[in-house]
C-alpha atoms as a PDB file:
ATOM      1  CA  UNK A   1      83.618 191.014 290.792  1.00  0.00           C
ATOM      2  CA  UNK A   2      83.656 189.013 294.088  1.00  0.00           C
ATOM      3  CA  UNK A   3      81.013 187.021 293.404  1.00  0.00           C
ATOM      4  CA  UNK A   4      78.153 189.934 292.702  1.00  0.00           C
ATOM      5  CA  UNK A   5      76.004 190.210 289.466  1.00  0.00           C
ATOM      6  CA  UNK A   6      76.647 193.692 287.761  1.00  0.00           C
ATOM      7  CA  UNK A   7      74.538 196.602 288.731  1.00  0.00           C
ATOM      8  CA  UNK A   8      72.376 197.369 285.927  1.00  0.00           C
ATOM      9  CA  UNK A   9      73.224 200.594 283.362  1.00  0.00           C
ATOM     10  CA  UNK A  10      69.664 201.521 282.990  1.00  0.00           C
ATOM     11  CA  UNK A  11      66.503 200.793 285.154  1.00  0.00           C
ATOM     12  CA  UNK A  12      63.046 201.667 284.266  1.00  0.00           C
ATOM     13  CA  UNK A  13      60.029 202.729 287.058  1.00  0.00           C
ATOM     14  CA  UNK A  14      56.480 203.720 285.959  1.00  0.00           C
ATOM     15  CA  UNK A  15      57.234 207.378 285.393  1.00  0.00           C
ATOM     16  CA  UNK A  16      61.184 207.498 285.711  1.00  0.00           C
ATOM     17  CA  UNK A  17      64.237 206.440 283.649  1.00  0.00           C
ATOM     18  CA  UNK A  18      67.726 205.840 285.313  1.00  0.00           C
ATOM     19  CA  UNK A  19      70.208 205.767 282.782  1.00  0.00           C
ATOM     20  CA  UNK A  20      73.857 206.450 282.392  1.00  0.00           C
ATOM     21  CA  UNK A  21      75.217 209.902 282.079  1.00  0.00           C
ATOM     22  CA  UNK A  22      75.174 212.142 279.778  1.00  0.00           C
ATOM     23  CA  UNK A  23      78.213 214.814 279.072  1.00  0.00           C
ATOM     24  CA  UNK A  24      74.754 216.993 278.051  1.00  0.00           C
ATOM     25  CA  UNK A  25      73.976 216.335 281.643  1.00  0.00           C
ATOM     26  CA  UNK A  26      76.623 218.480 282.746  1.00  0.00           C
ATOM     27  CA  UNK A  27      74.160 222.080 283.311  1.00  0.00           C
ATOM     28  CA  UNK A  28      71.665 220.251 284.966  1.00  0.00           C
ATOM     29  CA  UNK A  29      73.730 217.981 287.505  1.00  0.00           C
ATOM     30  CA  UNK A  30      75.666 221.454 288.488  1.00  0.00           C
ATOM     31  CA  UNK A  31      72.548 223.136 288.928  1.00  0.00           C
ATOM     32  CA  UNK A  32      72.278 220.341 291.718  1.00  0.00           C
ATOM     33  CA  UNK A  33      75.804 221.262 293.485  1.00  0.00           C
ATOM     34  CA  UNK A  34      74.026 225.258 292.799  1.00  0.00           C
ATOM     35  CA  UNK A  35      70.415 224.060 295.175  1.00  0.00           C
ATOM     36  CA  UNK A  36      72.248 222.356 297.660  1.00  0.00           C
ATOM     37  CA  UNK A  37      72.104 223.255 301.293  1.00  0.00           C
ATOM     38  CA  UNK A  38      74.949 225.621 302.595  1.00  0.00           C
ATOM     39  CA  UNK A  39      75.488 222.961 305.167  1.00  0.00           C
ATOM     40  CA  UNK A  40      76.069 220.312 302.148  1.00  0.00           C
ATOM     41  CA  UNK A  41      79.797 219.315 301.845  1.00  0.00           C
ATOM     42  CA  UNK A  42      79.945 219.770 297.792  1.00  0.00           C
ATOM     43  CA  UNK A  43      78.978 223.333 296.396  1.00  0.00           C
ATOM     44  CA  UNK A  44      79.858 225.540 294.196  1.00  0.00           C
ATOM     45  CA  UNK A  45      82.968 227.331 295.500  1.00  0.00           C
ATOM     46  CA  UNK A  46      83.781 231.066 295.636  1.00  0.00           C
ATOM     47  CA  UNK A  47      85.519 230.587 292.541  1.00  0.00           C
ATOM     48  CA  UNK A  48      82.300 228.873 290.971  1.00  0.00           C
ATOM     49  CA  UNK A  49      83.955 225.841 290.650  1.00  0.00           C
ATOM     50  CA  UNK A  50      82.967 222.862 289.189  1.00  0.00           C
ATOM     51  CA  UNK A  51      82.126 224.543 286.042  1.00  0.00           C
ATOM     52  CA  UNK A  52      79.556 223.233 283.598  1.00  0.00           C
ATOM     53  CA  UNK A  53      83.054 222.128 281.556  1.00  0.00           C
ATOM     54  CA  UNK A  54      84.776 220.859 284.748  1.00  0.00           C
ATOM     55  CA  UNK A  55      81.193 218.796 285.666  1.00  0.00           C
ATOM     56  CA  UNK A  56      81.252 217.771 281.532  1.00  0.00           C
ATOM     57  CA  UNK A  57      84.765 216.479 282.105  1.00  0.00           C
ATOM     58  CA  UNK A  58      83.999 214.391 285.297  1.00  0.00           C
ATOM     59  CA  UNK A  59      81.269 212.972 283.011  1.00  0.00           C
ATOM     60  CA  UNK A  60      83.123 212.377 279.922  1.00  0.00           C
ATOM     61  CA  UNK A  61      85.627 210.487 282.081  1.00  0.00           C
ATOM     62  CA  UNK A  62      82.826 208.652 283.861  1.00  0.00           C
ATOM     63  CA  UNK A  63      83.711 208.641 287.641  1.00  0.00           C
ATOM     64  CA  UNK A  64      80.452 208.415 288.643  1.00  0.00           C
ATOM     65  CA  UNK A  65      80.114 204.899 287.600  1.00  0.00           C
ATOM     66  CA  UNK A  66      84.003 204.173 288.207  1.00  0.00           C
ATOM     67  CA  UNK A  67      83.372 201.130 290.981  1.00  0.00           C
ATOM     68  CA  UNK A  68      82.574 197.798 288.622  1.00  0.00           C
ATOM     69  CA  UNK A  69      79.120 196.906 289.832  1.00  0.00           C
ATOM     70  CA  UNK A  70      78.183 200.110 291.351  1.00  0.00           C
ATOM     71  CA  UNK A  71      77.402 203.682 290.040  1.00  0.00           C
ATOM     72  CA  UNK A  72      74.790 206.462 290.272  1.00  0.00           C
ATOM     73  CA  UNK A  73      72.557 206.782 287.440  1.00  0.00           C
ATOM     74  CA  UNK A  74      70.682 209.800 286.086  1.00  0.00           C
ATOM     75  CA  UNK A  75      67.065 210.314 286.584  1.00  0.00           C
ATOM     76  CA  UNK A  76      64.906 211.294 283.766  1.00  0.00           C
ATOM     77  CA  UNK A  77      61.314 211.464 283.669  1.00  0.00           C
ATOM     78  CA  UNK A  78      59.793 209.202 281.321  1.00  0.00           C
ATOM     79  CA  UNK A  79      57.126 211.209 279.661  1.00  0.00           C
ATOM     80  CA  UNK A  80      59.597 214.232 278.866  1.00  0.00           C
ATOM     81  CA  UNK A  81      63.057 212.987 279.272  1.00  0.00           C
ATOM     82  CA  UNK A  82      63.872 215.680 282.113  1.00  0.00           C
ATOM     83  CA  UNK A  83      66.638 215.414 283.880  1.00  0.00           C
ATOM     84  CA  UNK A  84      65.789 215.596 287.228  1.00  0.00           C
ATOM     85  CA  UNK A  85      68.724 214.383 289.403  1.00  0.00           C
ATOM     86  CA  UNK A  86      70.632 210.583 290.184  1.00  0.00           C
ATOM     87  CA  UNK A  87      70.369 207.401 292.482  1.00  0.00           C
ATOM     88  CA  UNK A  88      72.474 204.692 292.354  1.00  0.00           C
ATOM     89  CA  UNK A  89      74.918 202.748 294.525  1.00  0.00           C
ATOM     90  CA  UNK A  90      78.362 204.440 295.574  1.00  0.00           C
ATOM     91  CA  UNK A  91      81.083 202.972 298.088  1.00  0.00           C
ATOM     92  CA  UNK A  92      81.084 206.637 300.022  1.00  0.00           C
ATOM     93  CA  UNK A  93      81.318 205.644 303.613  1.00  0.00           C
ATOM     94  CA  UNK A  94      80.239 201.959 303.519  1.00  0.00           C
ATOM     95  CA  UNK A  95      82.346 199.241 300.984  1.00  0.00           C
ATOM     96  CA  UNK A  96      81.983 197.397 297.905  1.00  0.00           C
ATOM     97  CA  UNK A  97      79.695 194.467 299.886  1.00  0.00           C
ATOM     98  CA  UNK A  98      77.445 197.190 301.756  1.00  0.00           C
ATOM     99  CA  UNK A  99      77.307 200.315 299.471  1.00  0.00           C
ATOM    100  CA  UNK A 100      75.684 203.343 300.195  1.00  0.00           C
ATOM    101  CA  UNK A 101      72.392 204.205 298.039  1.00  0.00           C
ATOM    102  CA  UNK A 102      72.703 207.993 296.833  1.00  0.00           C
ATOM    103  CA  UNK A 103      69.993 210.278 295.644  1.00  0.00           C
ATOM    104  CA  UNK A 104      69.528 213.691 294.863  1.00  0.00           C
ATOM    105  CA  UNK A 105      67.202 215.804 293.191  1.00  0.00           C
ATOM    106  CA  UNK A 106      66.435 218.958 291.876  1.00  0.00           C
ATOM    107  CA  UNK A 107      64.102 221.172 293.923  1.00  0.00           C
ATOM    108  CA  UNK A 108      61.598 221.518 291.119  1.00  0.00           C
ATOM    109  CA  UNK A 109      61.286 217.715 291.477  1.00  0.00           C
ATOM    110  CA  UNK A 110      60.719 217.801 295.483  1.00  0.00           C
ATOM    111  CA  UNK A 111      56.927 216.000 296.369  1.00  0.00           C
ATOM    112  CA  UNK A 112      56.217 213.785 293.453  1.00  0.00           C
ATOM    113  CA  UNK A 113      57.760 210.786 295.271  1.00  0.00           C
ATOM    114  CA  UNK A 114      60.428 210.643 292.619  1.00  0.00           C
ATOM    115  CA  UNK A 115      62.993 210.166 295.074  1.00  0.00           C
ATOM    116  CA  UNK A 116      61.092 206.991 296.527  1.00  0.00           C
ATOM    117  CA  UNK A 117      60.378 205.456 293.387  1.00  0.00           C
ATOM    118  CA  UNK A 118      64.218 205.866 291.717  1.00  0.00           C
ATOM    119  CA  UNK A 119      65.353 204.262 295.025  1.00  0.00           C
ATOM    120  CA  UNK A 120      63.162 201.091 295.191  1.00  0.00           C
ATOM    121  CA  UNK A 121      64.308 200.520 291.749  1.00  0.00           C
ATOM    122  CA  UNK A 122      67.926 200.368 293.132  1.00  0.00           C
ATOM    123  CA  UNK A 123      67.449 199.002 296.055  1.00  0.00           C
ATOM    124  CA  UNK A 124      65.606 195.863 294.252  1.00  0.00           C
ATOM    125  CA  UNK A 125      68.459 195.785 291.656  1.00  0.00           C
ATOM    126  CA  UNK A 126      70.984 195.910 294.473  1.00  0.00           C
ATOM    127  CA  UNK A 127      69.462 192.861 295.986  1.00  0.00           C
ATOM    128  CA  UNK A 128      69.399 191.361 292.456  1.00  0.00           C
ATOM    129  CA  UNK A 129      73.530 191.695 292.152  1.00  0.00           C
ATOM    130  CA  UNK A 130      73.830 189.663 295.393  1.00  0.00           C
ATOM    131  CA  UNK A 131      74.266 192.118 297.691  1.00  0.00           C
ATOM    132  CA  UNK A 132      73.285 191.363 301.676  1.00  0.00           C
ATOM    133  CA  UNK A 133      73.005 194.916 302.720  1.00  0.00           C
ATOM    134  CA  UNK A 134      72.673 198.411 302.121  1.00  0.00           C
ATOM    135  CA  UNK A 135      73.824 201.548 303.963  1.00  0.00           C
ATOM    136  CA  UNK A 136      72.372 205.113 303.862  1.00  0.00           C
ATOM    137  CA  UNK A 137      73.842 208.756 305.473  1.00  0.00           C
ATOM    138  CA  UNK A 138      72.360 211.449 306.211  1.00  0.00           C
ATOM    139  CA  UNK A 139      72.732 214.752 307.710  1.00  0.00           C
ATOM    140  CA  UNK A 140      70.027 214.920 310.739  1.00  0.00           C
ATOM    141  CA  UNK A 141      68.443 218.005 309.460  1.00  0.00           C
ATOM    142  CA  UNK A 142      67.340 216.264 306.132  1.00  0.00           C
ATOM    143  CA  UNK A 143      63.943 215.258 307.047  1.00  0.00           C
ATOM    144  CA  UNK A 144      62.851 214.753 303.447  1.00  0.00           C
ATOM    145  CA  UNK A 145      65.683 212.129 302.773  1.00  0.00           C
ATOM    146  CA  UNK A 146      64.777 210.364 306.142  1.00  0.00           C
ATOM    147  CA  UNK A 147      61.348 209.635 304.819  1.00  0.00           C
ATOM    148  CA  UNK A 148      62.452 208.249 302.026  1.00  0.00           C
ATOM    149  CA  UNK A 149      64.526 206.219 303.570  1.00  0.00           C
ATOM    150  CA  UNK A 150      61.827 204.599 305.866  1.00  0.00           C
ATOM    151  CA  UNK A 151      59.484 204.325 303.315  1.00  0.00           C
ATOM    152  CA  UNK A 152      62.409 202.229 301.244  1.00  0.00           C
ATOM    153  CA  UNK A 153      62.970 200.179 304.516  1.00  0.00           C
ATOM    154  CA  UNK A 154      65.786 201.674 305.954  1.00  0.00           C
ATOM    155  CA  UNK A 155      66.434 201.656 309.917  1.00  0.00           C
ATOM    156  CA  UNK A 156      68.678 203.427 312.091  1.00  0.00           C
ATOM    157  CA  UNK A 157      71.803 202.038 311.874  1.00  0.00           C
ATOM    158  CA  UNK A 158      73.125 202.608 315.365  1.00  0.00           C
ATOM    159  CA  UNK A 159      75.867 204.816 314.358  1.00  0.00           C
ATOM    160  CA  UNK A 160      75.921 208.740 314.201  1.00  0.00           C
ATOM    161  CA  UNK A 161      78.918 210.724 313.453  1.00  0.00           C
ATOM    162  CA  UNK A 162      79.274 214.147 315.117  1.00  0.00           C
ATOM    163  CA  UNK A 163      79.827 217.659 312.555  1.00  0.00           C
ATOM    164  CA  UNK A 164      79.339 221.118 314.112  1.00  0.00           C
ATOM    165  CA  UNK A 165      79.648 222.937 310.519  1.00  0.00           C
ATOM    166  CA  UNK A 166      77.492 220.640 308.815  1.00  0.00           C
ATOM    167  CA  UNK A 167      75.151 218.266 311.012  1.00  0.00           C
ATOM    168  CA  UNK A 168      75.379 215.188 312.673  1.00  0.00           C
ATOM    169  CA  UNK A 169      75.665 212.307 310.067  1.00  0.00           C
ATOM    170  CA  UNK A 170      72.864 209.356 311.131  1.00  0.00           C
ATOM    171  CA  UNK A 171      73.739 205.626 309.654  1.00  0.00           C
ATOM    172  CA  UNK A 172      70.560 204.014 308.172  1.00  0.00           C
ATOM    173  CA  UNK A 173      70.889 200.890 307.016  1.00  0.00           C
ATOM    174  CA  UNK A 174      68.721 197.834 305.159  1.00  0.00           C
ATOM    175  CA  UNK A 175      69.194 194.231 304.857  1.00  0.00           C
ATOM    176  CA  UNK A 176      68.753 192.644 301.493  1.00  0.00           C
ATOM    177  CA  UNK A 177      69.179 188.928 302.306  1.00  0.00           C
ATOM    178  CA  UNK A 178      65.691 186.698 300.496  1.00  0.00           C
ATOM    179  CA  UNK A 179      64.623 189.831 298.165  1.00  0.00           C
ATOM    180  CA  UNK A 180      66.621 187.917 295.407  1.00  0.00           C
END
C-alpha cells in the first residue's frame, strides 16, 4: 500500500460513529442524492435513478470503500444510531498520496457541528496512515462546507476551476506532516 498504514473501518468521536456501510443504509444515503443542491453534480435523475435497490447494490458491492486505504464511512449518531450522512477519504480530484476528505450530511443534521467533528476524526486518522497532505473541493456557493473546512485547518489551495452550470470549484488544502 505504498508505504501508508490502512485507513481505519470505524472511528469513534464523542457523539458520532463512522462505520462501514450498511446495504440498510441504502434509503437514507439516497435521501442525501434527494436534499442535494440542484447545482450538485449527483441527483436523482428524471428517471429517479439511483433507486433505493440501485444505491443497495453500490453498497452491497462496496465501491465506496473500493481504494485500499481510503473510503468514506457512514455517520451515525452515537446515542441513537441515526444515520446521518458519510466522511471519509476518496481519490476524487486529488490521488492516492493527497486524497480528498468528503462529507455530507443530511439537512436535519445541519448546525450541530457534526460535520466538524466526523472530519477531525478523519483528518487525524489520515495523518495517522502516513499521509503528508490533504485536499478539499468545493463549489464557491457552499459556505457551510467552507467553514468547516477552516475550522478543520484547511487553506485555499490556490487553484479554482471555472463551471457556469454548477459553480466555480475552490481547492482547499491541509498539510499533515508532524500530526503523526
Amino acid at each position: 500500500m505504498d508505504g501508508y498504514s490502512e485507513f481505519p473501518a470505524n472511528l469513534s468521536t464523542e457523539r458520532l460513529r463512522l462505520r462501514r456501510w450498511l446495504p440498510s443504509d441504502a434509503a437514507q444515503y439516497r435521501a442525501l442524492w434527494a436534499e442535494r443542491d440542484v447545482r450538485a453534480t449527483r441527483r436523482i435523475d428524471a428517471a429517479g435513478r439511483p433507486t433505493v435497490e440501485d444505491v443497495r447494490a453500490l453498497l452491497v458491492a462496496n465501491p465506496l470503500t473500493a481504494e485500499p486505504g481510503l473510503g468514506l464511512l457512514a455517520i451515525e449518531l452515537r446515542t441513537t444510531g441515526e444515520f446521518i450522512g458519510y466522511c471519509g477519504l476518496i481519490v476524487g480530484d486529488a490521488s492516492y498520496d493527497e486524497p480528498e476528505i468528503a462529507y455530507e450530511l443530511a439537512r436535519r443534521a445541519h448546525g450541530n457541528g457534526y460535520a466538524t467533528e466526523a472530519g477531525r476524526a478523519v483528518v487525524e486518522a489520515a495523518a495517522r496512515t502516513g499521509r503528508r497532505r490533504l485536499w478539499a473541493t468545493v463549489r464557491e456557493w457552499n459556505t457551510a462546507s467552507f467553514r468547516v473546512l477552516e475550522k478543520l485547518g484547511f487553506q485555499f489551495g490556490g487553484r479554482v476551476e471555472a463551471d457556469p452550470a454548477r459553480g466555480e470549484s475552490v481547492w482547499m488544502t491541509r498539510e499533515l506532516a508532524g500530526e503523526r
